[in-house]
C-alpha atoms as a PDB file:
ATOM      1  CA  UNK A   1       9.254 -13.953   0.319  1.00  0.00           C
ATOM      2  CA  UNK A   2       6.317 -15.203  -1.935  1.00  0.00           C
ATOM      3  CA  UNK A   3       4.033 -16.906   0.451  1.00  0.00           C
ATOM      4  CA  UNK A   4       1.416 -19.466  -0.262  1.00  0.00           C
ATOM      5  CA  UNK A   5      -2.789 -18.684   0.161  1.00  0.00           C
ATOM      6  CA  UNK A   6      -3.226 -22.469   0.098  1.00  0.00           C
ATOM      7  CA  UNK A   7      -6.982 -23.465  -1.312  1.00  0.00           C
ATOM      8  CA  UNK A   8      -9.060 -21.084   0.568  1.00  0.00           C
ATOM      9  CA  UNK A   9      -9.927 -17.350  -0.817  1.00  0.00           C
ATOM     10  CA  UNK A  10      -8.104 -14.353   1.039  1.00  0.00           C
ATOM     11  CA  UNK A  11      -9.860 -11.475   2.611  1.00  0.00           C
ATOM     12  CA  UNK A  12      -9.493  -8.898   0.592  1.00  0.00           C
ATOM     13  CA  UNK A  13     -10.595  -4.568   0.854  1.00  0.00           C
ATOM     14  CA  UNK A  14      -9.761  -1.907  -2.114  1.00  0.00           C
ATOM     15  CA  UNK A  15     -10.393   1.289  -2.236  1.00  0.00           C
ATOM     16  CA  UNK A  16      -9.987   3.950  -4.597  1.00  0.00           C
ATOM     17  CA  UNK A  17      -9.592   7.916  -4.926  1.00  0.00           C
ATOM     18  CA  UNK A  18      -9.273   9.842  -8.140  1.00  0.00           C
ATOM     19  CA  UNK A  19      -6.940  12.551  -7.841  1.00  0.00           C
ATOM     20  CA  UNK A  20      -5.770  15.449 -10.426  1.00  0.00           C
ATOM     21  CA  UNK A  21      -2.600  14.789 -10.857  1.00  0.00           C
ATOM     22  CA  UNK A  22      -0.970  12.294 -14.110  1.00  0.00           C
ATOM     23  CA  UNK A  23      -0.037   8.776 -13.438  1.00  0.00           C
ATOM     24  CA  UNK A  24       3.326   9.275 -13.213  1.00  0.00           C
ATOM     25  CA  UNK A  25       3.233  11.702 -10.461  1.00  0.00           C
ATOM     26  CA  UNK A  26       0.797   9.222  -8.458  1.00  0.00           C
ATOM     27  CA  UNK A  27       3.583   6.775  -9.447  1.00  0.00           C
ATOM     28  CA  UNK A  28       6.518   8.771  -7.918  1.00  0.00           C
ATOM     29  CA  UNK A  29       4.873   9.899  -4.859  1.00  0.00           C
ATOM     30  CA  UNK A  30       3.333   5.712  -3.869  1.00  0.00           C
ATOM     31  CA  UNK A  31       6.865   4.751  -4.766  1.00  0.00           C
ATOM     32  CA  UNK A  32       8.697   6.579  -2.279  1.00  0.00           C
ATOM     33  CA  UNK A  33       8.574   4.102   0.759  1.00  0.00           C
ATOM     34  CA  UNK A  34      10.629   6.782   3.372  1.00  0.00           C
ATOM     35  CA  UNK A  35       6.865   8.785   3.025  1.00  0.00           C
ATOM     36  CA  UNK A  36       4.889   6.038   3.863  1.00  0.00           C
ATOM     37  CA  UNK A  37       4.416   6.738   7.104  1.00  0.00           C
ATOM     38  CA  UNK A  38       3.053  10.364   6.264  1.00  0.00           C
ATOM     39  CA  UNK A  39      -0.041   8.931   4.862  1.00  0.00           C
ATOM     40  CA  UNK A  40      -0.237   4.810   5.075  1.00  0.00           C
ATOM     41  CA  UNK A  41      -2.653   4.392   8.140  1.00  0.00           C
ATOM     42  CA  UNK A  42      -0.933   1.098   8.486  1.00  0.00           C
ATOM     43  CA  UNK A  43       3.026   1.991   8.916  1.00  0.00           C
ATOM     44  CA  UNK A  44       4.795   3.754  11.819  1.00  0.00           C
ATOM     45  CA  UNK A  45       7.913   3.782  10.956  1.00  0.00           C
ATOM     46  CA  UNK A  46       9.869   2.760   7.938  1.00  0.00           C
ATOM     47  CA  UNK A  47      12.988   0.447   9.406  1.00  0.00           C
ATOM     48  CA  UNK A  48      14.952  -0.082   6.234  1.00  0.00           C
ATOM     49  CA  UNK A  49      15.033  -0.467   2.819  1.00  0.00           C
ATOM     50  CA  UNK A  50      16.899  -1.068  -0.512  1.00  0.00           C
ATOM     51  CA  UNK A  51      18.566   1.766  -2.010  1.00  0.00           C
ATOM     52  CA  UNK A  52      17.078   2.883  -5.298  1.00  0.00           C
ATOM     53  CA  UNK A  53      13.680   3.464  -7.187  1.00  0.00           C
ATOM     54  CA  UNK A  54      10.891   0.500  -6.210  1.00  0.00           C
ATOM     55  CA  UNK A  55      11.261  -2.097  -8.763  1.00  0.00           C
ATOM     56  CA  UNK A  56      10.382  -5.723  -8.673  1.00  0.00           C
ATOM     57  CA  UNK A  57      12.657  -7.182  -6.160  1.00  0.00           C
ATOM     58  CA  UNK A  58      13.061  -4.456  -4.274  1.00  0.00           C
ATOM     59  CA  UNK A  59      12.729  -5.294  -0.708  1.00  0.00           C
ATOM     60  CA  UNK A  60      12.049  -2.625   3.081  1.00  0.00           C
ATOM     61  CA  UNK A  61      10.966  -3.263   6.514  1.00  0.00           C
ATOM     62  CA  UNK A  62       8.108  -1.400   8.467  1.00  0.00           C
ATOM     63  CA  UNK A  63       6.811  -0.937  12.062  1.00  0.00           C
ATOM     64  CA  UNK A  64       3.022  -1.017  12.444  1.00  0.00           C
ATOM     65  CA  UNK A  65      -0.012  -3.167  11.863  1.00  0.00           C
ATOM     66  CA  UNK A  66      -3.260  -3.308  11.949  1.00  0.00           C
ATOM     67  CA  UNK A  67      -5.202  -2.988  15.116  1.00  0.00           C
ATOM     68  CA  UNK A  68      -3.586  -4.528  18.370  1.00  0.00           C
ATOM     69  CA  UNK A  69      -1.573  -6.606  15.725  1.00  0.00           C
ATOM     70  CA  UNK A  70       1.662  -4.405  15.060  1.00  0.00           C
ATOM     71  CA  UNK A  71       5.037  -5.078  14.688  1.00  0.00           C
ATOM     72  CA  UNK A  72       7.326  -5.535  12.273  1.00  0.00           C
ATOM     73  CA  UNK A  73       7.064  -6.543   9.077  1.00  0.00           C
ATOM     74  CA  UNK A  74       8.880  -7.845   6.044  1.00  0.00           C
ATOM     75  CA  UNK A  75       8.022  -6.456   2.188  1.00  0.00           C
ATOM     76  CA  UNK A  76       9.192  -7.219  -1.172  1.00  0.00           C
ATOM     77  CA  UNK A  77       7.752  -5.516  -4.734  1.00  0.00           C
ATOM     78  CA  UNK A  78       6.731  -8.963  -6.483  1.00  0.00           C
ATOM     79  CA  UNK A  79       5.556  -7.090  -9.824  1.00  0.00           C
ATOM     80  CA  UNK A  80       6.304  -3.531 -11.203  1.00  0.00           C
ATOM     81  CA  UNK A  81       4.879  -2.222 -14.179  1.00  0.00           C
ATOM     82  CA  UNK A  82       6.134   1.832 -14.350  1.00  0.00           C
ATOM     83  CA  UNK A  83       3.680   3.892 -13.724  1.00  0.00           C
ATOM     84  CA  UNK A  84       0.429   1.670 -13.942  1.00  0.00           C
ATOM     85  CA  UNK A  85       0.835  -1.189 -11.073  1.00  0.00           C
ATOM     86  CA  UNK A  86       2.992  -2.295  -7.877  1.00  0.00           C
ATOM     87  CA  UNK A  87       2.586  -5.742  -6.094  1.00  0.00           C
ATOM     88  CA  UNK A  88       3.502  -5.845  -2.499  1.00  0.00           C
ATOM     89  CA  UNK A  89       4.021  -9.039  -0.589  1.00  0.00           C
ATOM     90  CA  UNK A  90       4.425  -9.169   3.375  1.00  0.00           C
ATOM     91  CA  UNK A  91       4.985 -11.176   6.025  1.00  0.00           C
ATOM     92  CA  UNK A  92       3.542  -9.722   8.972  1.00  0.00           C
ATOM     93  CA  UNK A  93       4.291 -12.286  11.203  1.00  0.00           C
ATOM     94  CA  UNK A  94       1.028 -13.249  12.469  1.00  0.00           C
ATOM     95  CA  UNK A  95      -0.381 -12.233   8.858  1.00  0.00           C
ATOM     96  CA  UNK A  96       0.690 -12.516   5.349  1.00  0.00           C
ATOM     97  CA  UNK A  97      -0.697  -9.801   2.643  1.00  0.00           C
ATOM     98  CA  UNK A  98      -0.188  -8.619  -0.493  1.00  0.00           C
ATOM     99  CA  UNK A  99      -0.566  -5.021  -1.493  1.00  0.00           C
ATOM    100  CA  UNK A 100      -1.603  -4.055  -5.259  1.00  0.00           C
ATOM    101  CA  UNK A 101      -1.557  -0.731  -6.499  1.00  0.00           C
ATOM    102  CA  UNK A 102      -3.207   0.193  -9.960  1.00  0.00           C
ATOM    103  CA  UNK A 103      -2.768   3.504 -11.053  1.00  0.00           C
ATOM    104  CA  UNK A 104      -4.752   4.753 -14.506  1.00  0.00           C
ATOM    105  CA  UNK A 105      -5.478   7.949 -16.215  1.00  0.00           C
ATOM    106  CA  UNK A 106      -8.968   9.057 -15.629  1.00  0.00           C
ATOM    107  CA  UNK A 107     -10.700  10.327 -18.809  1.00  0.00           C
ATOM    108  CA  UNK A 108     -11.735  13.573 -19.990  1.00  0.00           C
ATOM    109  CA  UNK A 109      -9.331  16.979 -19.752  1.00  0.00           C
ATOM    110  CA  UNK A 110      -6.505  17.478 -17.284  1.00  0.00           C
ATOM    111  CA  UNK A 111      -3.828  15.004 -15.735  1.00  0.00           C
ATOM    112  CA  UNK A 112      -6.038  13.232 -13.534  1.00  0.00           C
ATOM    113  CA  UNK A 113      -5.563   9.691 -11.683  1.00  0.00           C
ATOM    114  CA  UNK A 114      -7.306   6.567 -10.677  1.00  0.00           C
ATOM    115  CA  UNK A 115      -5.225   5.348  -7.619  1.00  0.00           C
ATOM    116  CA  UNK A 116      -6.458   2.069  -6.128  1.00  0.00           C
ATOM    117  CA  UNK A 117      -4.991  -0.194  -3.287  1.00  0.00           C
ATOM    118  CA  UNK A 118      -6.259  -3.822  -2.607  1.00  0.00           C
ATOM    119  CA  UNK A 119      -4.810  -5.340   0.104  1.00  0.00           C
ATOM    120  CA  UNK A 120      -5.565  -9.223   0.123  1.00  0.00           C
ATOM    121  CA  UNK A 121      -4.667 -11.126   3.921  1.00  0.00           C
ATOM    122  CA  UNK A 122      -4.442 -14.447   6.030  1.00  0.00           C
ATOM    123  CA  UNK A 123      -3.628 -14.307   9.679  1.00  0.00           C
ATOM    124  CA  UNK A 124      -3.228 -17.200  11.478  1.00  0.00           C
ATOM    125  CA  UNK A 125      -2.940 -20.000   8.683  1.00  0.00           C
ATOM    126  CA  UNK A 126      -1.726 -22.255  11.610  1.00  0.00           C
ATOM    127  CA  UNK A 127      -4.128 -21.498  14.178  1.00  0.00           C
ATOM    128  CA  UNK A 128      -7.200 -22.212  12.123  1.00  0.00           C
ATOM    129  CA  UNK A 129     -10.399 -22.212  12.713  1.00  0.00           C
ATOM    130  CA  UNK A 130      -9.796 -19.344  15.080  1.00  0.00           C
ATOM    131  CA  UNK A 131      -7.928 -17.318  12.429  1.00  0.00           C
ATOM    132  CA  UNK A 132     -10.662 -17.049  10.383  1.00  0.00           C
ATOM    133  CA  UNK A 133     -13.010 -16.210  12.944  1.00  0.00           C
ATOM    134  CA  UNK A 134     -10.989 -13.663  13.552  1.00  0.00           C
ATOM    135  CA  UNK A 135     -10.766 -12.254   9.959  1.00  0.00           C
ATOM    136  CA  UNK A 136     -14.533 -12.514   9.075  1.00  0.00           C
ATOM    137  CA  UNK A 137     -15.662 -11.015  12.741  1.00  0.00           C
ATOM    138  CA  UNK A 138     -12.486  -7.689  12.962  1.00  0.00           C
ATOM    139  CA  UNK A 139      -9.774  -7.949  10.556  1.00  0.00           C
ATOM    140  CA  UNK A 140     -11.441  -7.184   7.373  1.00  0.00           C
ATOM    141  CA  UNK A 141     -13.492  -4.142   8.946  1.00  0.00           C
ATOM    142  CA  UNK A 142     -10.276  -2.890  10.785  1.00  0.00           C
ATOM    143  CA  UNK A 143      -8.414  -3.133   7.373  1.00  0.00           C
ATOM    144  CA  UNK A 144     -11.200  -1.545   5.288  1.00  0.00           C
ATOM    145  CA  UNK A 145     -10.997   1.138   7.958  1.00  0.00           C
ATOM    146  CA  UNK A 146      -7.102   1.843   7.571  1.00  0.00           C
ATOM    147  CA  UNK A 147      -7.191   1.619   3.646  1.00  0.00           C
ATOM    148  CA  UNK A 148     -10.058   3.895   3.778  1.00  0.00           C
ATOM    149  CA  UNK A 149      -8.059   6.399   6.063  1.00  0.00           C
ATOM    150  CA  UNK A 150      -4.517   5.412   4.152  1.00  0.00           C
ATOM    151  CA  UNK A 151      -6.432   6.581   0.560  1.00  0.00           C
ATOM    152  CA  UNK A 152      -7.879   9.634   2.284  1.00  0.00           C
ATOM    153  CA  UNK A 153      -4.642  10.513   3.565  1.00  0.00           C
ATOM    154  CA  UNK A 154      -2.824   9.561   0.158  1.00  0.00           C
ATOM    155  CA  UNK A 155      -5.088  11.271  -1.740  1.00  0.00           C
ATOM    156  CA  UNK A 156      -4.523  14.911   0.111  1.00  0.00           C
ATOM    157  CA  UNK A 157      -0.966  14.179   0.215  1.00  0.00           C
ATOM    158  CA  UNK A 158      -0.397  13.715  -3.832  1.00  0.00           C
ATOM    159  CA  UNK A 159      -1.959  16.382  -4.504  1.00  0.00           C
ATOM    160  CA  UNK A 160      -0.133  18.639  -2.317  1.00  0.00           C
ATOM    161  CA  UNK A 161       3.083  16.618  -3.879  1.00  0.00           C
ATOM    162  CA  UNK A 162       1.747  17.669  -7.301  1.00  0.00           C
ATOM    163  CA  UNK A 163       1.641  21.149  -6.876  1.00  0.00           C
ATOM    164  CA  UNK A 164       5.174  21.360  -4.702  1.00  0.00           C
ATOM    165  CA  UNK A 165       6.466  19.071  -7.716  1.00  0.00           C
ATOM    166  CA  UNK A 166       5.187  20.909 -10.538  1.00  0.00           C
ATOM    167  CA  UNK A 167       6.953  24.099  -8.918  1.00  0.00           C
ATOM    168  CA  UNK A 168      10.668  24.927 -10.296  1.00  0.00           C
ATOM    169  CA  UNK A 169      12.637  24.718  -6.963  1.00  0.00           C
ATOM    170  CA  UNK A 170      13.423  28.889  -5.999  1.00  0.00           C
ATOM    171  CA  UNK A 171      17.008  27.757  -4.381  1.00  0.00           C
ATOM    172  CA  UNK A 172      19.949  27.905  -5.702  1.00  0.00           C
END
């Protein structure tokens, strides 16, 4: 599913949170792709996916999009270095991106995280100029938007997963 960004320089938006929780929890809680919806501004629904932990090769299916451009796409984990960095790569139909996530401690006391997701894109490759007029004048604010709102969410969400994962489990 590699795809090819041909001689031109994608659009790309990162954003980062720090959150108090160690890398490995960060790493647990990004890698479980039935949650993404909870807290990825850009996924609906989660259609399938590979059984098993994420590691490179691993492959899953989502409903959503950016924007009036939704639908289904197509993901595989390219690179997948435990518990420091993913690489995503889609095919979003109309778009193609790829999704890094860097995880690092965050110095000083405590278990606390770095978290940071850069999404790089390229809609329309054959519909170009008008492609790029779209990226430069929507796409890339509309992205920055959702990462911004997907990091938010994230960030709230791990560490609420922290805490509930740090707790011994009362059932028996």
């Amino acid at each position: 599913m590699r795809h090819e960004t041909g001689c031109h320089q994608m659009p790309t938006v990162s954003h980062s949170v720090t959150v108090d929780a160690a890398p490995e929890t960060v790493w647990a809680f990004v890698s479980d792709v039935e949650r993404l919806p909870e807290w990825v501004a850009f996924t609906d629904e989660v259609r399938h996916h590979d059984e098993g932990t994420v590691r490179e090769g691993f492959e899953y299916a989502e409903y959503g999009g950016v924007g009036p451009l939704r639908g289904e796409s197509e993901w595989e984990v390219v690179a997948c270095e435990s518990p420091t960095r993913q690489v995503h790569a889609g095919d979003l139909g109309a778009m193609q991106a790829t999704l890094t996530i860097d995880i690092e401690p965050t110095d000083g006391e405590g278990d606390g995280s770095r978290w940071t997701q850069t999404v790089e894109f390229e809609t329309f490759s054959r519909f170009r100029p008008l492609g790029r007029l779209l990226e430069v004048l929507y796409l890339r604010r509309a992205m920055d938007r959702q990462l911004a709102r997907t990091m938010a969410a994230g960030r709230v969400r791990v560490d609420r997963y922290a805490r509930t994962e740090a707790v011994p489990s009362t059932t028996a």
